[in-house]
N, C-alpha and C. Protein backbone atom coordinates (compact mmCIF):
# COMPACT_ATOMS: atom_id res chain seq x y z
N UNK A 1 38.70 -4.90 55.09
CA UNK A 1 37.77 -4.04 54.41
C UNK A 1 36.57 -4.85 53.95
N UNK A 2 35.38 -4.42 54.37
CA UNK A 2 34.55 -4.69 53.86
C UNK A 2 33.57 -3.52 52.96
N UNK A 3 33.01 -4.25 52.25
CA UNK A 3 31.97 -3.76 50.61
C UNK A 3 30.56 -4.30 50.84
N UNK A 4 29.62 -3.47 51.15
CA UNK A 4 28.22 -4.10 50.80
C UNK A 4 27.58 -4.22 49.64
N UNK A 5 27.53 -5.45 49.03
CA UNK A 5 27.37 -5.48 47.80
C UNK A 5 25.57 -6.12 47.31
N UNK A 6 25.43 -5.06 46.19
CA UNK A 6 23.35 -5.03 46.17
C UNK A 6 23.25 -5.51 44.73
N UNK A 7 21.85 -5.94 44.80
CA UNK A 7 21.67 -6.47 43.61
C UNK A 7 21.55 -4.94 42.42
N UNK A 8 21.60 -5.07 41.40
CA UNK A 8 21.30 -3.93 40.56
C UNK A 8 20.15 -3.91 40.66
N UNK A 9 19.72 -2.61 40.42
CA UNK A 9 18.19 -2.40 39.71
C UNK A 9 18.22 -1.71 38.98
N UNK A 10 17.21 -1.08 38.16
CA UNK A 10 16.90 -0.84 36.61
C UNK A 10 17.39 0.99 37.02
N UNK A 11 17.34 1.62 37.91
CA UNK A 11 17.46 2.86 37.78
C UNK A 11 19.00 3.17 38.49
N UNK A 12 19.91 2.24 38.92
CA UNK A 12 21.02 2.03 39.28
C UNK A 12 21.22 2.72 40.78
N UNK A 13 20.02 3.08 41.51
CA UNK A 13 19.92 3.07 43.23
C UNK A 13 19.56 1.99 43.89
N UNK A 14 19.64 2.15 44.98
CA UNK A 14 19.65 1.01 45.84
C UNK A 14 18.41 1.34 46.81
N UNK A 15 17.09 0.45 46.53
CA UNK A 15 16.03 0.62 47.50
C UNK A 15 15.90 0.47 48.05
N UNK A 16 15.13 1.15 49.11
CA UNK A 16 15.33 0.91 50.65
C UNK A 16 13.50 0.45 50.74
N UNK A 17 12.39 0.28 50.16
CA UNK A 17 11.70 -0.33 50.54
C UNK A 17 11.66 -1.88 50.01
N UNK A 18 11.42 -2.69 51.12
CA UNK A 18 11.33 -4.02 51.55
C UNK A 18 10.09 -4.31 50.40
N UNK A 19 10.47 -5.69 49.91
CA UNK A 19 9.33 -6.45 48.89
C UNK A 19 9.73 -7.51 49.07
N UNK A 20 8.31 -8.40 48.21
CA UNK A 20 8.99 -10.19 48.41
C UNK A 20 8.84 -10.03 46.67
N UNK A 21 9.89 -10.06 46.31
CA UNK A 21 10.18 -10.57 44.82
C UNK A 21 9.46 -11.75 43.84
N UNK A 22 8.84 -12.66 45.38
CA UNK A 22 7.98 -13.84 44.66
C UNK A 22 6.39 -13.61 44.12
N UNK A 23 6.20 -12.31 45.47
CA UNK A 23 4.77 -12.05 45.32
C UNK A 23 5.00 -11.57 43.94
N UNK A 24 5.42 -10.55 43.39
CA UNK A 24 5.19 -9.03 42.34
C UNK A 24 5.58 -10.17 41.34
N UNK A 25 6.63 -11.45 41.18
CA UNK A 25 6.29 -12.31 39.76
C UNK A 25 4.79 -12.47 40.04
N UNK A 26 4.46 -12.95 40.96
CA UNK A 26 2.86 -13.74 41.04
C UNK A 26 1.98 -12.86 40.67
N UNK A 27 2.56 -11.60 40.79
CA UNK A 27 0.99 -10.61 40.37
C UNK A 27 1.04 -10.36 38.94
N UNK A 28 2.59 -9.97 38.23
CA UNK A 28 2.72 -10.32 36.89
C UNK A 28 2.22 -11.56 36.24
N UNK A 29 2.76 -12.50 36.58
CA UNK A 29 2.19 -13.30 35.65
C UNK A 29 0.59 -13.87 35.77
N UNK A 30 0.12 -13.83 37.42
CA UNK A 30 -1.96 -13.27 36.83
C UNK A 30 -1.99 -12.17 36.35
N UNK A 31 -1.60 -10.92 36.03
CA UNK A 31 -1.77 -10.38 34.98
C UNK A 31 -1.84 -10.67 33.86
N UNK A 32 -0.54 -11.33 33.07
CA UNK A 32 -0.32 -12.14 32.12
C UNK A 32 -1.12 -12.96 31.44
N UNK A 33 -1.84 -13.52 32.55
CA UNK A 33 -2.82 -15.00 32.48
C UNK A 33 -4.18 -14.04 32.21
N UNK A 34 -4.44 -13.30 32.64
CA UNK A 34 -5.62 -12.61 32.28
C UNK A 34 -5.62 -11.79 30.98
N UNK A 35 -4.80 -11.13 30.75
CA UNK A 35 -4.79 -10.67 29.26
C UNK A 35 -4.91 -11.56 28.09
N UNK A 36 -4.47 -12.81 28.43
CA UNK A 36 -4.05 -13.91 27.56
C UNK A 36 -5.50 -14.76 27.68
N UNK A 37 -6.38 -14.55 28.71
CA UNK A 37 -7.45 -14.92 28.33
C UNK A 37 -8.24 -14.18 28.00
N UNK A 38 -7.87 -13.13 27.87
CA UNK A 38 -9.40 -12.02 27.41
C UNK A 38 -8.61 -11.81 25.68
N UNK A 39 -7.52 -11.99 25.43
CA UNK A 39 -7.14 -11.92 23.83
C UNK A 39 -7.43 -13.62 23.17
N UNK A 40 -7.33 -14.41 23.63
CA UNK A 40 -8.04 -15.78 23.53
C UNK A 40 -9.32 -15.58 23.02
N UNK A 41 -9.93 -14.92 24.03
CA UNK A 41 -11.71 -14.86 24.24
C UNK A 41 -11.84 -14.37 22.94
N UNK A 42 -11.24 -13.10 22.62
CA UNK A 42 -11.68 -12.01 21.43
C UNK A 42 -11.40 -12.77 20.21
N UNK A 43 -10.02 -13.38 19.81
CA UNK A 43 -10.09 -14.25 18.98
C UNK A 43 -10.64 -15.12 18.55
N UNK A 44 -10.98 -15.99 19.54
CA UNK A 44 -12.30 -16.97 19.55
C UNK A 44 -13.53 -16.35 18.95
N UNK A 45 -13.55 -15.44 19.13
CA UNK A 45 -15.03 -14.63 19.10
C UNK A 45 -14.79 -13.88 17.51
N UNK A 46 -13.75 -13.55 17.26
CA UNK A 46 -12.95 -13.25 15.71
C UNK A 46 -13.83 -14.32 14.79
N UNK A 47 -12.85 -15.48 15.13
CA UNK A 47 -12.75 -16.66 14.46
C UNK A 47 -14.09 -17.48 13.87
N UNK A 48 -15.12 -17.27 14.94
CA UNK A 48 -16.49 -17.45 15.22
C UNK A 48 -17.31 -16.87 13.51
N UNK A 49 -16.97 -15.00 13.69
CA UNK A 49 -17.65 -14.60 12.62
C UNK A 49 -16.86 -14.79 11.76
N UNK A 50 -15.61 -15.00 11.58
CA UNK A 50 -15.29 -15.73 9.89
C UNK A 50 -15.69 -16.72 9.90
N UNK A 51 -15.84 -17.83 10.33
CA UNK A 51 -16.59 -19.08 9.55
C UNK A 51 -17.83 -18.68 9.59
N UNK A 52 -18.30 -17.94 10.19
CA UNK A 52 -20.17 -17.79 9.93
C UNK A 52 -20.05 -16.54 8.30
N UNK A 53 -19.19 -16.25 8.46
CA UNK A 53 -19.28 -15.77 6.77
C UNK A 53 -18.79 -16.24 5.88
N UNK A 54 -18.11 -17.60 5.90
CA UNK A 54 -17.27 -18.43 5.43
C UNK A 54 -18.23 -19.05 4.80
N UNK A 55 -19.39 -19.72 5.65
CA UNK A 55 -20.39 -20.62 5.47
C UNK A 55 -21.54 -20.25 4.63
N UNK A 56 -21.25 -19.03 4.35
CA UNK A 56 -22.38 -18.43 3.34
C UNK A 56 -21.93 -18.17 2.02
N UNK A 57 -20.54 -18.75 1.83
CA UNK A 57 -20.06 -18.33 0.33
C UNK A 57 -19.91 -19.34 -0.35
N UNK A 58 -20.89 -19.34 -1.91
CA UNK A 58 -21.15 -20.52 -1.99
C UNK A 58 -20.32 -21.40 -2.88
N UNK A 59 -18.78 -20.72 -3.71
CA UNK A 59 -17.94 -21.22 -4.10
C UNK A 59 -17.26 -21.85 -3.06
N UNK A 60 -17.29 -23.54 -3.25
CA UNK A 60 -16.71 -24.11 -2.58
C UNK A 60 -14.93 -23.98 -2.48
N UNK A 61 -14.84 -23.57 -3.61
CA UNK A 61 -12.61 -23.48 -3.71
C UNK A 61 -12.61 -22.21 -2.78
N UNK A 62 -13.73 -21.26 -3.25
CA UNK A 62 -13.06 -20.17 -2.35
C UNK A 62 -13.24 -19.80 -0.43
N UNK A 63 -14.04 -20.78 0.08
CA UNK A 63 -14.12 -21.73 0.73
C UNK A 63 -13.27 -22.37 1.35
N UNK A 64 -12.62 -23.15 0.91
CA UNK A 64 -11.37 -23.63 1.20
C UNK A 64 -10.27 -22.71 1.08
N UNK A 65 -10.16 -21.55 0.54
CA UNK A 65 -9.02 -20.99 0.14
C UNK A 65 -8.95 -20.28 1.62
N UNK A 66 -10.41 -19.86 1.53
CA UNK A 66 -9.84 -19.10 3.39
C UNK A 66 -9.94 -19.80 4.18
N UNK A 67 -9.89 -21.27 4.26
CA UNK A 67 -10.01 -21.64 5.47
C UNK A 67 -8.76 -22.22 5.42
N UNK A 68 -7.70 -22.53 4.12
CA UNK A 68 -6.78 -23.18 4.17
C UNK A 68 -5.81 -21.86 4.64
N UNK A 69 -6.13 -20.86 3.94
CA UNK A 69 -4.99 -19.85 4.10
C UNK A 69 -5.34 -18.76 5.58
N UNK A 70 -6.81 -18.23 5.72
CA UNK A 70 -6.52 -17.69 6.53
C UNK A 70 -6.95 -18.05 8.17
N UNK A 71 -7.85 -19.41 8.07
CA UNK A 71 -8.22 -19.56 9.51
C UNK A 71 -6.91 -20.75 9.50
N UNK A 72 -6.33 -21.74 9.18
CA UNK A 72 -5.35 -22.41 8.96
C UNK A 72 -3.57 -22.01 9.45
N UNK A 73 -3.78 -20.85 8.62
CA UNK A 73 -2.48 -19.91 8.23
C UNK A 73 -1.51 -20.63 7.74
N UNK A 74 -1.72 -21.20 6.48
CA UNK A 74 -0.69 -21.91 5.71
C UNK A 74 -0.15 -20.58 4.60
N UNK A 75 0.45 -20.50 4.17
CA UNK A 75 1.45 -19.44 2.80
C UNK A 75 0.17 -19.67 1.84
N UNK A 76 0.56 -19.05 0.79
CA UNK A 76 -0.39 -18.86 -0.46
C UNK A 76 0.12 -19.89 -0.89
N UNK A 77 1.34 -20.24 -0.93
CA UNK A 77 1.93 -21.53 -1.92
C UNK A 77 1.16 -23.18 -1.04
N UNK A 78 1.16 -23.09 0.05
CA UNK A 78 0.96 -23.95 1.36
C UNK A 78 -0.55 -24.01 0.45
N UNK A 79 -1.27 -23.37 0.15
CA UNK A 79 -2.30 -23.75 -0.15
C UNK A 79 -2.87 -23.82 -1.19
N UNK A 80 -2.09 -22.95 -2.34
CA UNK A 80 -2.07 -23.58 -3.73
C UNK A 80 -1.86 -25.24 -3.42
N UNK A 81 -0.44 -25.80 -2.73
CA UNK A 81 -0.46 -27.28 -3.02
C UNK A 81 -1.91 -27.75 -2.94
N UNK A 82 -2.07 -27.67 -1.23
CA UNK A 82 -3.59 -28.21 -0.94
C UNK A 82 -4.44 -28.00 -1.51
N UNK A 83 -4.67 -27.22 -2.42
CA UNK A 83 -5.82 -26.87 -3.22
C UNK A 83 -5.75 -27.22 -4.71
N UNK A 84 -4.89 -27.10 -5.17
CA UNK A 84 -4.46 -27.75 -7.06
C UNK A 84 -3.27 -28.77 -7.34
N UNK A 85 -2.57 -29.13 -6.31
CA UNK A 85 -1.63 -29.60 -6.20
C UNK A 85 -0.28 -29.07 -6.47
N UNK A 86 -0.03 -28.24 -6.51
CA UNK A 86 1.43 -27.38 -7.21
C UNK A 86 1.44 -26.07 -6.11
N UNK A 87 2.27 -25.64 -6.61
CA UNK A 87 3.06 -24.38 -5.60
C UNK A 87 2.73 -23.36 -6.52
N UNK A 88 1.68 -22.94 -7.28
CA UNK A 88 1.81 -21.95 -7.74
C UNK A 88 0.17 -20.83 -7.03
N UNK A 89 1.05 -19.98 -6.22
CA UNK A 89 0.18 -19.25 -5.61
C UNK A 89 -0.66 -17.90 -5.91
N UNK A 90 -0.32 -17.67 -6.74
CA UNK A 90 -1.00 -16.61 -7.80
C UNK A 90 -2.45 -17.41 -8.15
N UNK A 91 -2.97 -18.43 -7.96
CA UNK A 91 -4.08 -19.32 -8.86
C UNK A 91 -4.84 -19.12 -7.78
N UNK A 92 -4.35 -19.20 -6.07
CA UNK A 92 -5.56 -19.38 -5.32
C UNK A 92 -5.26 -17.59 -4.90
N UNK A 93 -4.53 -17.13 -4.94
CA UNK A 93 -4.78 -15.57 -4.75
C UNK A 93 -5.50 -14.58 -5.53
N UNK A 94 -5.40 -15.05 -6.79
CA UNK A 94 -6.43 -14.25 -7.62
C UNK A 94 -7.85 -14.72 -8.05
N UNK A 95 -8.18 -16.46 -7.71
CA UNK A 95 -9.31 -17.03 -6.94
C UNK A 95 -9.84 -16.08 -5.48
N UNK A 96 -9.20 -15.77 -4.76
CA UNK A 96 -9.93 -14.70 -3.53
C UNK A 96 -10.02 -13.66 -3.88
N UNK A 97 -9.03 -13.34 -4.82
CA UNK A 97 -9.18 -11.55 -4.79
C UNK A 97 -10.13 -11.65 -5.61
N UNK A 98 -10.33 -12.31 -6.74
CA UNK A 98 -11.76 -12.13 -7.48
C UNK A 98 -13.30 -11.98 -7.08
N UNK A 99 -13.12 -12.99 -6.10
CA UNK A 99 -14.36 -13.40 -5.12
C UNK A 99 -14.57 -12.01 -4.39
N UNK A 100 -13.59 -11.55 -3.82
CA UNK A 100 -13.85 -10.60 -2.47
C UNK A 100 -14.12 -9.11 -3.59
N UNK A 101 -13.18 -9.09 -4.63
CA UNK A 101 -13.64 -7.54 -5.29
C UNK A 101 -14.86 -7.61 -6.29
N UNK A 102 -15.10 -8.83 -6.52
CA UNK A 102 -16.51 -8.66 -7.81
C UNK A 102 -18.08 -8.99 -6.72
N UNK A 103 -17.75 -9.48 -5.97
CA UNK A 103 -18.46 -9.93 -4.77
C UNK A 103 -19.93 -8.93 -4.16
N UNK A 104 -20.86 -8.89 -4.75
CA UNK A 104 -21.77 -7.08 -4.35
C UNK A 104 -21.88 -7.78 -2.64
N UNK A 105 -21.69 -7.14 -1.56
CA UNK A 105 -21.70 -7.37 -0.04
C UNK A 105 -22.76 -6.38 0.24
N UNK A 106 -23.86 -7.34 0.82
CA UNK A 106 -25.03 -6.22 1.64
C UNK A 106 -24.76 -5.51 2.27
C-alpha cells in the first residue's frame, strides 16, 4: 500500500497549481525591505522636525528632557538619573509638562 503524502497548507487542500516557493519568499521579503524603507524614511523625516523644534526651546533642562526621554527613549526614571542624578521621575515629568502646557505655541 501506498499513501501520497503533501505538504499542508493553510486552507487544508492540496494545490494543484505549480510555484517555486523560493521566488514568492523573494517577493515577500522585497516587499518587506521596501516598507521598512519607506517607514525608516518617514521616521527620519519625524525625527528631523523634533529636533528642529527642540532647537528653539530655550530652557536648556527641558531640552535635554526630550532628547533624553523622547528622541533617546530612556524611562522617565532613565532620565531623571541623567538629568539630576536620582531616580525620581516626577521632577523631569512635571519639568515637560510645565513647559509644554504654560508654553503660548504660535
Amino acid at each position: 500500500m501506498y499513501f501520497n503524502v503533501h505538504s499542508p497548507s493553510s486552507n487544508e487542500s492540496h494545490s494543484t497549481t505549480p510555484g517555486n516557493p523560493t521566488e514568492e519568499s523573494v517577493k515577500k521579503i522585497f516587499h518587506y525591505d521596501q516598507m521598512i524603507d519607506q517607514k525608516t524614511q518617514e521616521l527620519r523625516e519625524t525625527m528631523e522636525e523634533i529636533i528642529e523644534w527642540c532647537d528653539k526651546i530655550e530652557d536648556h533642562d527641558v531640552r535635554a528632557i526630550i532628547n533624553w526621554h523622547f528622541l533617546m527613549g530612556l524611562t522617565w526614571k532613565e532620565t531623571a538619573r541623567k538629568m539630576y542624578s536620582y531616580y525620581n521621575s516626577e521632577a523631569c515629568k512635571q519639568k515637560f509638562y510645565r513647559y509644554v502646557n504654560h508654553k503660548p505655541w504660535d
